[in-house]
N, C-alpha and C. Protein backbone atom coordinates (compact mmCIF):
# COMPACT_ATOMS: atom_id res chain seq x y z
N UNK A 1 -15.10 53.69 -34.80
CA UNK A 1 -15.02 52.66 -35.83
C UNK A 1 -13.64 52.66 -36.44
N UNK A 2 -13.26 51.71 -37.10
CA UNK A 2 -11.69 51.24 -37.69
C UNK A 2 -12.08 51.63 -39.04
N UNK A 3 -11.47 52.60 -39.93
CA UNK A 3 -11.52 52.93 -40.98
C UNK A 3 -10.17 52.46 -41.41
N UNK A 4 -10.38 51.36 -41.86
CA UNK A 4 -9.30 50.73 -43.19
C UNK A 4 -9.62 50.61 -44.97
N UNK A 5 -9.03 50.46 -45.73
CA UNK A 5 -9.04 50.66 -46.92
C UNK A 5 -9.70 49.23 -47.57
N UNK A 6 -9.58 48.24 -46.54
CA UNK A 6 -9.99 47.11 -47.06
C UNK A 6 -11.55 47.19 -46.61
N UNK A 7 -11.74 47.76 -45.51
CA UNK A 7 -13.19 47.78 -45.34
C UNK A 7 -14.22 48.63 -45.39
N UNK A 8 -13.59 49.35 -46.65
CA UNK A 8 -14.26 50.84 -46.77
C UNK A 8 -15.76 50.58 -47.35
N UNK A 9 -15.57 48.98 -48.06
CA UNK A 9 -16.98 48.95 -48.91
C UNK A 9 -17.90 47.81 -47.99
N UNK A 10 -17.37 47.42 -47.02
CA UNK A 10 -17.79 46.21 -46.38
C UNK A 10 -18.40 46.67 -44.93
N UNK A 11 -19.51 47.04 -44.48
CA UNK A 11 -20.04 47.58 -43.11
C UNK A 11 -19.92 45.94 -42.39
N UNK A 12 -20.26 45.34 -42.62
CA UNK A 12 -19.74 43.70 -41.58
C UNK A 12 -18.42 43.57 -41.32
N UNK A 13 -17.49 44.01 -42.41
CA UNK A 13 -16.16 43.95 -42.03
C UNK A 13 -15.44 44.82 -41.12
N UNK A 14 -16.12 46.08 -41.52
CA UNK A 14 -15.47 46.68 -40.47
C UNK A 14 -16.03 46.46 -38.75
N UNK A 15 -17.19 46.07 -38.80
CA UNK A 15 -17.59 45.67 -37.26
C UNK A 15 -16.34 44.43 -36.52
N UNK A 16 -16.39 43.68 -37.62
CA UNK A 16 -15.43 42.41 -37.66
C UNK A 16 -13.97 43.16 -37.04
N UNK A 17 -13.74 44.05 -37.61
CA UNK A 17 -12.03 44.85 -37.60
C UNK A 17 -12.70 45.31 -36.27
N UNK A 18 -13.75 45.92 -35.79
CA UNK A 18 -13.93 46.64 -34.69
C UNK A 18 -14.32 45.51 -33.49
N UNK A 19 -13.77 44.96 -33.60
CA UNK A 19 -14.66 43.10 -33.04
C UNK A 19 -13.06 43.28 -32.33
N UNK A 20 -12.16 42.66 -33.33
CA UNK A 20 -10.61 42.49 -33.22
C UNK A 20 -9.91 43.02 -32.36
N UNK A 21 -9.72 44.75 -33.07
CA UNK A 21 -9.68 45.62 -32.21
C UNK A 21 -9.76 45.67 -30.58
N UNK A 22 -10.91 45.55 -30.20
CA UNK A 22 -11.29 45.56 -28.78
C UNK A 22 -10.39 44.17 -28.21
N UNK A 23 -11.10 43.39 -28.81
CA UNK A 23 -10.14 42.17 -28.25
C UNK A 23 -8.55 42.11 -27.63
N UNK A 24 -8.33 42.80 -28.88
CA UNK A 24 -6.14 43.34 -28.83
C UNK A 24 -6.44 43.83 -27.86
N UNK A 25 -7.11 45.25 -27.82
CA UNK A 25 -7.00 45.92 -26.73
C UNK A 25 -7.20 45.28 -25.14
N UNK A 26 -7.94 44.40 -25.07
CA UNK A 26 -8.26 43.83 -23.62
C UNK A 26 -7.40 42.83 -23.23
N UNK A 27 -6.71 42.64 -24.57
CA UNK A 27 -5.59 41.31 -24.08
C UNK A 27 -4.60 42.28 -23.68
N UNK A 28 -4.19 43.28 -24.31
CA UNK A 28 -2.88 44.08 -23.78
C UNK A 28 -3.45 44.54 -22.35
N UNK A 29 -4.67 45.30 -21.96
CA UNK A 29 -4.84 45.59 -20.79
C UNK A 29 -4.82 44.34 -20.04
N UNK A 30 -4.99 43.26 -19.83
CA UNK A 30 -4.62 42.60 -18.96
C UNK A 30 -3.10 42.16 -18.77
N UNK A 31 -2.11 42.13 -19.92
CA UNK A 31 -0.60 42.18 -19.84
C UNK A 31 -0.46 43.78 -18.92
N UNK A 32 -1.07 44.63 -18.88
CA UNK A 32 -0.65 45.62 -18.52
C UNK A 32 0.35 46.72 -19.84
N UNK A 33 0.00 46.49 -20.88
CA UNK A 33 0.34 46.94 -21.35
C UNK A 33 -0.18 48.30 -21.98
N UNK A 34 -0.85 48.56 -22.09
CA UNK A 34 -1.96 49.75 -22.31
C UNK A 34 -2.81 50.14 -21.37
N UNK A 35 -3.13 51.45 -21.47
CA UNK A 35 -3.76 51.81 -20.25
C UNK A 35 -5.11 52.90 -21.34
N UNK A 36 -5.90 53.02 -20.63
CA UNK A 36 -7.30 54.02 -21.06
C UNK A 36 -6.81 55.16 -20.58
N UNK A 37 -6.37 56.52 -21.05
CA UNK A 37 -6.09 58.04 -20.56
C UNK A 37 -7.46 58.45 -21.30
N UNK A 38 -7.81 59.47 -19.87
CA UNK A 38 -9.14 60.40 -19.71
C UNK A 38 -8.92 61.71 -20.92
N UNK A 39 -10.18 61.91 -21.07
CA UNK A 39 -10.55 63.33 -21.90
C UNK A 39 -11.13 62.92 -23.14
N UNK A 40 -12.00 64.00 -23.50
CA UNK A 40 -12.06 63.74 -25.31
C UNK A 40 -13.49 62.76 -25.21
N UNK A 41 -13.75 62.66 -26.18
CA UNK A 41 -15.31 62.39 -25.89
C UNK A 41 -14.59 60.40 -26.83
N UNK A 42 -13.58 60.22 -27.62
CA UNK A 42 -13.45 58.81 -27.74
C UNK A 42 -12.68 58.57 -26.49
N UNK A 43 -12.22 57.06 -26.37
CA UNK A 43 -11.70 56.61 -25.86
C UNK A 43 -10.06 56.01 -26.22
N UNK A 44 -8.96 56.68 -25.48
CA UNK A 44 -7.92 56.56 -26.36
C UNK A 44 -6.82 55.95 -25.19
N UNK A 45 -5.87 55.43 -25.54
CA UNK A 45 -5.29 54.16 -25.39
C UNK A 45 -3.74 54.40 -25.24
N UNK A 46 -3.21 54.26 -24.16
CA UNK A 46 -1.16 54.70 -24.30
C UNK A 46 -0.63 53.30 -23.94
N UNK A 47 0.60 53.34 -24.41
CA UNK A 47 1.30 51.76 -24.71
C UNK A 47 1.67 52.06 -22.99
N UNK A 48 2.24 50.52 -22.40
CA UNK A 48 2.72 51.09 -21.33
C UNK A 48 3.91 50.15 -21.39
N UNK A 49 4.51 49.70 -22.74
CA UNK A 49 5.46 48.19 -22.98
C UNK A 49 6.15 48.48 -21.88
N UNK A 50 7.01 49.94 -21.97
CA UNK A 50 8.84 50.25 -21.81
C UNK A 50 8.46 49.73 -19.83
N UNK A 51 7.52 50.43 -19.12
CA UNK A 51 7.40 49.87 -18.28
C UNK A 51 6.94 48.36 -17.82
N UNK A 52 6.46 48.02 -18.11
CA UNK A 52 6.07 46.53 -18.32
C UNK A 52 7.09 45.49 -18.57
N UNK A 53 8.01 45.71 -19.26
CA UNK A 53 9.14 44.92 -19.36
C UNK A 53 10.20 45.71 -18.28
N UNK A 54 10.62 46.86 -17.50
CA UNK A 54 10.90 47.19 -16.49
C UNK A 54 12.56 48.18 -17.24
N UNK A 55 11.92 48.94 -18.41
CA UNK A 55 12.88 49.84 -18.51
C UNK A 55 12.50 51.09 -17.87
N UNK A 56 12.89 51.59 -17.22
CA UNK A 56 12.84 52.88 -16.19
C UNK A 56 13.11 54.51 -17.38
N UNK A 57 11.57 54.90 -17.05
CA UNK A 57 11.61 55.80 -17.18
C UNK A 57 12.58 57.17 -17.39
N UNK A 58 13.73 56.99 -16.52
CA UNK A 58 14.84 57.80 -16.37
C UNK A 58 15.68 57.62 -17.87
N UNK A 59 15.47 56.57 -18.49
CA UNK A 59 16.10 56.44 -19.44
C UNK A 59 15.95 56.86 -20.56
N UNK A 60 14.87 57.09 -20.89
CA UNK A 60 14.12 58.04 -21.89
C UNK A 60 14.43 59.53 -21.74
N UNK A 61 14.65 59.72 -20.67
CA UNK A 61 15.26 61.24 -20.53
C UNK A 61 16.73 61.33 -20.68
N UNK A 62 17.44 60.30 -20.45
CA UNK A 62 18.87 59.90 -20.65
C UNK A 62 18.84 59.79 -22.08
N UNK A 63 18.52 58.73 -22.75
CA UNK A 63 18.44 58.95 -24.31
C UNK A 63 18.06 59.95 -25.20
N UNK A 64 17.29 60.92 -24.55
CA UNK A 64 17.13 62.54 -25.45
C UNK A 64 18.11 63.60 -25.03
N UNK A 65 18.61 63.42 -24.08
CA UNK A 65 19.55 64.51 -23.58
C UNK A 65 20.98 63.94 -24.81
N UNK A 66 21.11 62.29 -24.25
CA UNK A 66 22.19 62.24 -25.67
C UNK A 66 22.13 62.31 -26.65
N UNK A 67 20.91 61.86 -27.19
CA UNK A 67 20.63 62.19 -29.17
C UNK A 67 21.00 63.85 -29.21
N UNK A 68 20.64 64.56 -28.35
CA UNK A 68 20.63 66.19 -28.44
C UNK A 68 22.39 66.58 -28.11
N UNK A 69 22.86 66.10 -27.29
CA UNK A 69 24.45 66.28 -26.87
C UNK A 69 24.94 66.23 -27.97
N UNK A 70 24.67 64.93 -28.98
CA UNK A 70 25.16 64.14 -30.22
C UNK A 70 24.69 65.07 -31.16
N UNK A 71 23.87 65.38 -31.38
CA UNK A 71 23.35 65.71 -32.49
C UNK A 71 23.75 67.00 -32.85
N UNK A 72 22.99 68.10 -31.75
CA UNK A 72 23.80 69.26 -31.61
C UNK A 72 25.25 69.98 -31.59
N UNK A 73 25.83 68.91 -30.48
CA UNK A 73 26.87 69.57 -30.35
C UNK A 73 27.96 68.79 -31.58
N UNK A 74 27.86 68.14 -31.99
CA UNK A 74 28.71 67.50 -33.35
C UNK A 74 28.55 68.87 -34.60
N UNK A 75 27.35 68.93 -34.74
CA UNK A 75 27.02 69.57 -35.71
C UNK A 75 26.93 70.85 -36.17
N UNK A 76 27.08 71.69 -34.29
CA UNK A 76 26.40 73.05 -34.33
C UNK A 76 28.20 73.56 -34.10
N UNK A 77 28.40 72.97 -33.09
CA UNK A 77 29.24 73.44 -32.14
C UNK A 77 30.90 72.33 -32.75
N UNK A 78 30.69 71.41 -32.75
CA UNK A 78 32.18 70.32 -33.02
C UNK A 78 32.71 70.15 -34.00
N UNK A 79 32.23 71.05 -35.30
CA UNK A 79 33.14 71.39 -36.67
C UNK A 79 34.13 72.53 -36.64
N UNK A 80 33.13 73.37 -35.41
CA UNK A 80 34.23 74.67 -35.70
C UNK A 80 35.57 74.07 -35.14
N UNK A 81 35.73 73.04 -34.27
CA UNK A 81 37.46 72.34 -33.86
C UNK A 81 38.32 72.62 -35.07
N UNK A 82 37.38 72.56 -36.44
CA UNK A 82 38.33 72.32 -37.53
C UNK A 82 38.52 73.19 -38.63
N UNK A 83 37.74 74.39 -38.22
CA UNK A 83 38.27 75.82 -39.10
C UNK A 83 39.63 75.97 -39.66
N UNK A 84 40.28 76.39 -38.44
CA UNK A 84 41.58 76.53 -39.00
C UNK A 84 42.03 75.71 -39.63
N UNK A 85 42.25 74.82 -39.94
CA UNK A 85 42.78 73.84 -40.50
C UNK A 85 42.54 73.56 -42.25
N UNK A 86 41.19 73.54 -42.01
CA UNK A 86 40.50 73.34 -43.56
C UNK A 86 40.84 75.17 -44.12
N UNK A 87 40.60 75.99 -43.37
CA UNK A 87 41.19 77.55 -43.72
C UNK A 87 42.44 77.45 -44.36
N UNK A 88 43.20 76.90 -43.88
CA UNK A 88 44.64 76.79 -43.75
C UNK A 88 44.82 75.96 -45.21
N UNK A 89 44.49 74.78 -45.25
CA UNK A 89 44.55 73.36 -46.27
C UNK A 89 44.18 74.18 -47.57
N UNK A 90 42.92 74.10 -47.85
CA UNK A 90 42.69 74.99 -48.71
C UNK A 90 42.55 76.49 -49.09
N UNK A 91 42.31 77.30 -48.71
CA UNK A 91 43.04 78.62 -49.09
C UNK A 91 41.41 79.35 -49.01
N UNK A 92 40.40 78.81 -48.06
CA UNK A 92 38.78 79.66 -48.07
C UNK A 92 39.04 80.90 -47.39
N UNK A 93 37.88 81.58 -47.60
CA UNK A 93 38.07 82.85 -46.50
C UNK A 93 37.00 82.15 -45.62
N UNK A 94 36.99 82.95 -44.14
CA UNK A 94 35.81 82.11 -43.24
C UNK A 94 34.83 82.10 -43.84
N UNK A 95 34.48 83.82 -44.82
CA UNK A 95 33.11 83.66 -45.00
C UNK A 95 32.57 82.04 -45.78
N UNK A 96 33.65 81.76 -46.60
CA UNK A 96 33.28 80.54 -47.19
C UNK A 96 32.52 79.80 -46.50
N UNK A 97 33.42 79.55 -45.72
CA UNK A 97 33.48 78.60 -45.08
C UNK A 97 32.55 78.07 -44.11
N UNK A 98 32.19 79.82 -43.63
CA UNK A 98 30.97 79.60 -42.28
C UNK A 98 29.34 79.90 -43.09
N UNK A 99 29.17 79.72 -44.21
CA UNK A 99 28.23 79.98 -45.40
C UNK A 99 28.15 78.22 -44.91
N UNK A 100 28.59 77.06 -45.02
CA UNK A 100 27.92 76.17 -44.08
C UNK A 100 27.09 75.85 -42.82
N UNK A 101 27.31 76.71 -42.29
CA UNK A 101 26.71 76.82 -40.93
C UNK A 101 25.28 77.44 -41.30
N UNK A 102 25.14 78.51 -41.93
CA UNK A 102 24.07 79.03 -42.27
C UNK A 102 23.09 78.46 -43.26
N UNK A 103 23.65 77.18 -44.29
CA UNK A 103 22.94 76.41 -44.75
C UNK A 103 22.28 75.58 -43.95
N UNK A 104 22.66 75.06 -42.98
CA UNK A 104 22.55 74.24 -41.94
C UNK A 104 21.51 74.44 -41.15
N UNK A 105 21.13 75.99 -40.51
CA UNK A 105 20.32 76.35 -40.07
C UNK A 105 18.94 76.48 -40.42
N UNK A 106 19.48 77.36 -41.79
CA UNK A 106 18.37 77.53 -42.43
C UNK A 106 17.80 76.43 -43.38
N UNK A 107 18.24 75.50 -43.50
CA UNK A 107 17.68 74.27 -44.46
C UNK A 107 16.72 73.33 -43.17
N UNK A 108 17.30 73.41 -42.02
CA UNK A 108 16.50 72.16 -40.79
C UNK A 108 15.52 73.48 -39.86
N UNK A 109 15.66 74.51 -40.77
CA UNK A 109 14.16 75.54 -40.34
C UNK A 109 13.44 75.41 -40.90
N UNK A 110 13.42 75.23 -42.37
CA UNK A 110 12.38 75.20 -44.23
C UNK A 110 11.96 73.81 -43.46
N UNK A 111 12.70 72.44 -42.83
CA UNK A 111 12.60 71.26 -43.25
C UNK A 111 11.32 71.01 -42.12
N UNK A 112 11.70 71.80 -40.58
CA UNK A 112 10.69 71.72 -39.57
C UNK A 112 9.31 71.59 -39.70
N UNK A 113 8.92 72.30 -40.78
CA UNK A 113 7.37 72.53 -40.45
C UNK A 113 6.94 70.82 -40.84
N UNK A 114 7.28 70.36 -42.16
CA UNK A 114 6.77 69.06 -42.58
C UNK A 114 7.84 67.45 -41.60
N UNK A 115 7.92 68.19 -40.35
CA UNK A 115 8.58 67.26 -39.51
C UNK A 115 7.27 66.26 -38.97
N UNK A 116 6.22 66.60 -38.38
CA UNK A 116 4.99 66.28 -37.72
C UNK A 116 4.62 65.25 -38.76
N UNK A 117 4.29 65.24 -39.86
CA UNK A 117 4.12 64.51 -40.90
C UNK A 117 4.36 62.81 -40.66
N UNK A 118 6.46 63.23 -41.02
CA UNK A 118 7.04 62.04 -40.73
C UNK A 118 6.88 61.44 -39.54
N UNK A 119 6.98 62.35 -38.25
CA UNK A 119 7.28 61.35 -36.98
C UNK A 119 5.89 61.02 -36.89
N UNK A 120 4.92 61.21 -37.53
CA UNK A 120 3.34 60.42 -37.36
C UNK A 120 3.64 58.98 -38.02
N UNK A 121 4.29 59.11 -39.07
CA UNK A 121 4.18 57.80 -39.89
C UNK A 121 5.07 56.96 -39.52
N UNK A 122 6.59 57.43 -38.95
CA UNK A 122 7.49 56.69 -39.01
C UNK A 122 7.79 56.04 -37.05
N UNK A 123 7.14 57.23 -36.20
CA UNK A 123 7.78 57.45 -34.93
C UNK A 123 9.27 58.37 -34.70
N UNK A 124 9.03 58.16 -33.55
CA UNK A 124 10.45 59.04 -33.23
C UNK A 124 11.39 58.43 -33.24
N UNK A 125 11.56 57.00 -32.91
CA UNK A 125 12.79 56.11 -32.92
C UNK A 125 13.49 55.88 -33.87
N UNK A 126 12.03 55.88 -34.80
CA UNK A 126 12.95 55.38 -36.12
C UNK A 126 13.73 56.62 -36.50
N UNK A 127 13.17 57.86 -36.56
CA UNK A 127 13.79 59.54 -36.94
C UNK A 127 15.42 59.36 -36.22
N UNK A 128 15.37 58.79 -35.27
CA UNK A 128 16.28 59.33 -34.32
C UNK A 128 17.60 58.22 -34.94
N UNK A 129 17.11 56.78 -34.80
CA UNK A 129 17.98 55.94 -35.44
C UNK A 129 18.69 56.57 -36.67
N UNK A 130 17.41 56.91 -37.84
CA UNK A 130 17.85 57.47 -39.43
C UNK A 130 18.69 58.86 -39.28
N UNK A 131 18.59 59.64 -37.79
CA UNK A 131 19.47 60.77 -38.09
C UNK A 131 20.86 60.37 -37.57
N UNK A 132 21.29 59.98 -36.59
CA UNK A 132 21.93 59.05 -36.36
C UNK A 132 22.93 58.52 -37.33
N UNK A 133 22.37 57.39 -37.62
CA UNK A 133 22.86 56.66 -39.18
C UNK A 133 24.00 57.93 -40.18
N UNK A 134 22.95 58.96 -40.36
CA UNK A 134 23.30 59.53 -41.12
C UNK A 134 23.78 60.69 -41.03
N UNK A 135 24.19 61.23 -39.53
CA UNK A 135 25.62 61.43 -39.11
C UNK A 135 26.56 61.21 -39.39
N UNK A 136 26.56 59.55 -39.17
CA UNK A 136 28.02 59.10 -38.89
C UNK A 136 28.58 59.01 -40.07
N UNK A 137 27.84 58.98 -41.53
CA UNK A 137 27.88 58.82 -42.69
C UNK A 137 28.15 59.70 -42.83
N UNK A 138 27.61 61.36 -42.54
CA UNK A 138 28.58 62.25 -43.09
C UNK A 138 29.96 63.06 -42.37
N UNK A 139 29.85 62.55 -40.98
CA UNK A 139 30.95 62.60 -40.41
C UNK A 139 32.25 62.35 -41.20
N UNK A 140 32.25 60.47 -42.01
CA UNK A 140 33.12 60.41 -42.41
C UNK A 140 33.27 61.00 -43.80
N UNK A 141 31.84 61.42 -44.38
CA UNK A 141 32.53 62.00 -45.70
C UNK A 141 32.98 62.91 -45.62
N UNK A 142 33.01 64.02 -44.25
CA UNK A 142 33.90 65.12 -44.57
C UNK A 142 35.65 64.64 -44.59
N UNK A 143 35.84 64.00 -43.86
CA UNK A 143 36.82 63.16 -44.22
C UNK A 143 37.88 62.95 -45.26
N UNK A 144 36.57 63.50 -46.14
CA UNK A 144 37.05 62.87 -47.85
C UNK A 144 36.31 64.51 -48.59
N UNK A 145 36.48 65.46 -48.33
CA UNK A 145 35.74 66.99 -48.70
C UNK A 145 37.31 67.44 -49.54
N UNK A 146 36.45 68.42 -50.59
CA UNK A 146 37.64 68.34 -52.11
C UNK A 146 37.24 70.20 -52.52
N UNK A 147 36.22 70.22 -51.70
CA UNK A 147 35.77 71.47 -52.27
C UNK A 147 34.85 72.34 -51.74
N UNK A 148 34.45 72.87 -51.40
CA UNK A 148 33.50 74.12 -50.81
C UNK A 148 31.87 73.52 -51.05
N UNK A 149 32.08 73.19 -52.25
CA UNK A 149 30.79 72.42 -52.69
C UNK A 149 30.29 71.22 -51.86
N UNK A 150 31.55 70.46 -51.46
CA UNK A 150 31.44 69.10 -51.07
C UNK A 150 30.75 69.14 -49.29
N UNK A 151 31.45 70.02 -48.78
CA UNK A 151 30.97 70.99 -47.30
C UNK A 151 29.46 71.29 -47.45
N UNK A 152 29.12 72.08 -48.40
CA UNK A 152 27.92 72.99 -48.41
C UNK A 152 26.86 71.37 -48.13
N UNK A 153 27.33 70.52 -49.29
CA UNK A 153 26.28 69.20 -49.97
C UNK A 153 26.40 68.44 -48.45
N UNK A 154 27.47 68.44 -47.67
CA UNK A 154 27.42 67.88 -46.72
C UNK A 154 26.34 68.29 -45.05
N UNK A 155 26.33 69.40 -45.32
CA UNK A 155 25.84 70.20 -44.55
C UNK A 155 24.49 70.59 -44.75
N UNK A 156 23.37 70.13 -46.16
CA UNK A 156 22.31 70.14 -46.29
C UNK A 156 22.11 68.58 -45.67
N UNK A 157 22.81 67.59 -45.75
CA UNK A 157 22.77 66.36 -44.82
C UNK A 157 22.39 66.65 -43.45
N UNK A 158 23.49 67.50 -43.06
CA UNK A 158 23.30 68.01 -41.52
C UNK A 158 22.03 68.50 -40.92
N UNK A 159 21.56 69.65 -41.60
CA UNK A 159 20.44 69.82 -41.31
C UNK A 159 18.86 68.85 -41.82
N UNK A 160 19.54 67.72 -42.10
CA UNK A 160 18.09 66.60 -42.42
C UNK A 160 18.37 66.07 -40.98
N UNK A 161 20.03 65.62 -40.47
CA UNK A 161 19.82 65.54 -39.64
C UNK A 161 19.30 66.44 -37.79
N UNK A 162 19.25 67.44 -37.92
CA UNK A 162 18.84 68.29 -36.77
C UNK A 162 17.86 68.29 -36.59
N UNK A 163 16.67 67.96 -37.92
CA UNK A 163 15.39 67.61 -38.02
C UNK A 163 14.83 66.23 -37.32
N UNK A 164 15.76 65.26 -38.48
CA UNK A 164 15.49 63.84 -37.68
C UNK A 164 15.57 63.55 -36.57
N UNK A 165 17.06 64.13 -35.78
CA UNK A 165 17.32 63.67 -34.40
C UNK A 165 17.07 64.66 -33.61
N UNK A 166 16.95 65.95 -33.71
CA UNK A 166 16.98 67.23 -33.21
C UNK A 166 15.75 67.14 -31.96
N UNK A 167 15.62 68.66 -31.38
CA UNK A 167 14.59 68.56 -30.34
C UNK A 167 13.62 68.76 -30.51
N UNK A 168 12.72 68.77 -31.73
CA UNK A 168 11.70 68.10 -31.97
C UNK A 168 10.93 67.03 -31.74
N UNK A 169 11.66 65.80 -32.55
CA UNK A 169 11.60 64.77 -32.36
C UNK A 169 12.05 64.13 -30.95
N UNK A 170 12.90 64.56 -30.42
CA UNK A 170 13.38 64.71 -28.90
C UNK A 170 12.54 64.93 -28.00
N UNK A 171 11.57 66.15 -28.29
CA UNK A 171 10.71 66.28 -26.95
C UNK A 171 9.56 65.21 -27.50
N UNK A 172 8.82 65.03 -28.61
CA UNK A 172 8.29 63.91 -28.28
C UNK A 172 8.48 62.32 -28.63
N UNK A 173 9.94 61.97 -28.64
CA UNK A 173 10.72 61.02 -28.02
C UNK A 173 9.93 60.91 -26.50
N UNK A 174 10.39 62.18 -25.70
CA UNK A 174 10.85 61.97 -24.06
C UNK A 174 9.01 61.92 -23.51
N UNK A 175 8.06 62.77 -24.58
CA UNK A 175 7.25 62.57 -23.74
C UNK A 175 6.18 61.23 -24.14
N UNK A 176 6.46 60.54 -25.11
CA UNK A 176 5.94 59.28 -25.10
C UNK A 176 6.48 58.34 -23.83
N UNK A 177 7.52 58.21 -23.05
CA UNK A 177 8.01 57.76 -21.85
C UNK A 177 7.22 57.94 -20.34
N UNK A 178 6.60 59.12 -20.82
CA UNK A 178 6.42 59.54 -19.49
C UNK A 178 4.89 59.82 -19.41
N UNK A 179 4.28 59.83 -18.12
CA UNK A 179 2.62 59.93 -18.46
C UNK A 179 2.23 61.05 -17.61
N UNK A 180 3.50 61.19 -16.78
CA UNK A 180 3.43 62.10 -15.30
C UNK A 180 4.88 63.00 -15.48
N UNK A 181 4.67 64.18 -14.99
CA UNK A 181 5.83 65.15 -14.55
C UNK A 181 6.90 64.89 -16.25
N UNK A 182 6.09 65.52 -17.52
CA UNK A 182 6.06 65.48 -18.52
C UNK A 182 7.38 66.41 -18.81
N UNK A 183 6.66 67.82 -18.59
CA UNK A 183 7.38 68.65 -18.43
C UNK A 183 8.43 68.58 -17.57
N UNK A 184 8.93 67.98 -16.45
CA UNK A 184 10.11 68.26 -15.99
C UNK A 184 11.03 67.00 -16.73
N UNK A 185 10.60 65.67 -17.65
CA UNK A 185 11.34 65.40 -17.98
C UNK A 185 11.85 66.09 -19.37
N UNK A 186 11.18 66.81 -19.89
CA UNK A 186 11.55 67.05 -21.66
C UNK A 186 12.06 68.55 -20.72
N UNK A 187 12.21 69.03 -19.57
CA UNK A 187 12.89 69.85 -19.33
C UNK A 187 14.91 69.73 -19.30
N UNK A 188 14.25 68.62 -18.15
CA UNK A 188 16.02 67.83 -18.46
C UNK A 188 16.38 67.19 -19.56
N UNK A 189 15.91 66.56 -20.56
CA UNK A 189 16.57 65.71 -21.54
C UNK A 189 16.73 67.38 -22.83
N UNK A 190 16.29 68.57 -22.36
CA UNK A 190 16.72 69.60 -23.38
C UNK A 190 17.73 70.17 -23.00
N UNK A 191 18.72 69.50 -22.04
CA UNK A 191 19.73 70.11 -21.43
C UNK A 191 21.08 69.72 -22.89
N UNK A 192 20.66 68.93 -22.87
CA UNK A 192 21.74 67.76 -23.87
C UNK A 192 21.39 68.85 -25.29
């Protein structure tokens, strides 16, 4: 049965919503767009759009390997390019300095557990778009960094993003794509 909020007090309505329902569903199965997957005592339902309109599978594993290339290696790995420099500019000791890195880690570890949450409500695309986004946003504010403080504040950003775009959301990015040989794609797109 369809448990909605509008038809919580209405038993005709919700038959009505469960009327609908089926209907959607039989019009998409004849587009080919949904398919019935086995198990489980309901009956449950996978989109099949990305194929149906004839985007290839391969690409979904191509797009998590780069959100992860991007995401990771910008963040984990493509600041240290600029140690010396900011060492140098302003007058930190590393420890300062690498006291970012460890915010970083440990803030998109605290942030993991209530990750499942969001990508239920929002999807993975959208996570991936919003971490994304908000990269590039703090990419350029380091740009414009005045203080130790300004790094640290930047770098609790960072780790919202490792969450959003990270391989979390990544592996099930890659395995909504795929219905078959699951595992060998979220094997390759964790290369990135």
């Amino acid at each position: 049965a369809v448990h909605h909020p509008a038809c919580a007090h209405h038993p005709a309505a919700e038959h009505l919503a469960d009327a609908l329902v089926a209907e959607a569903l039989d019009a998409l199965r004849q587009l080919n767009m949904v398919f019935e997957t086995s198990g489980g005592r309901v009956t449950r339902y996978e989109h099949n759009f990305l194929r149906t309109v004839g985007v290839p599978e391969q690409s979904g594993v191509l797009l998590g390997m780069l959100v992860l290339l991007v995401t990771n290696g910008l963040i984990i790995t493509g600041l240290t390019v600029f140690d010396e420099s900011l060492l140098k500019e302003f007058g930190w000791s590393r420890g300062e300095l690498k006291l970012r890195d460890l915010i970083t880690l440990v803030l998109a570890g605290w942030m993991a557990p209530f990750l499942g949450v969001v990508i239920d409500r929002f999807g993975p695309r959208r996570l991936i778009l919003a971490g994304l986004t908000l990269l590039s946003v703090l990419y350029a504010a380091y740009a414009n960094i005045h203080s130790l403080a300004h790094i640290y504040l930047i770098h609790v950003g960072f780790a919202a993003v490792l969450v959003a775009a990270g391989l979390n959301v990544v592996v099930i990015f890659v395995s909504q794509w795929f219905h078959t040989n699951r595992g060998t794609a979220i094997g390759i797109a964790l290369v990135g």
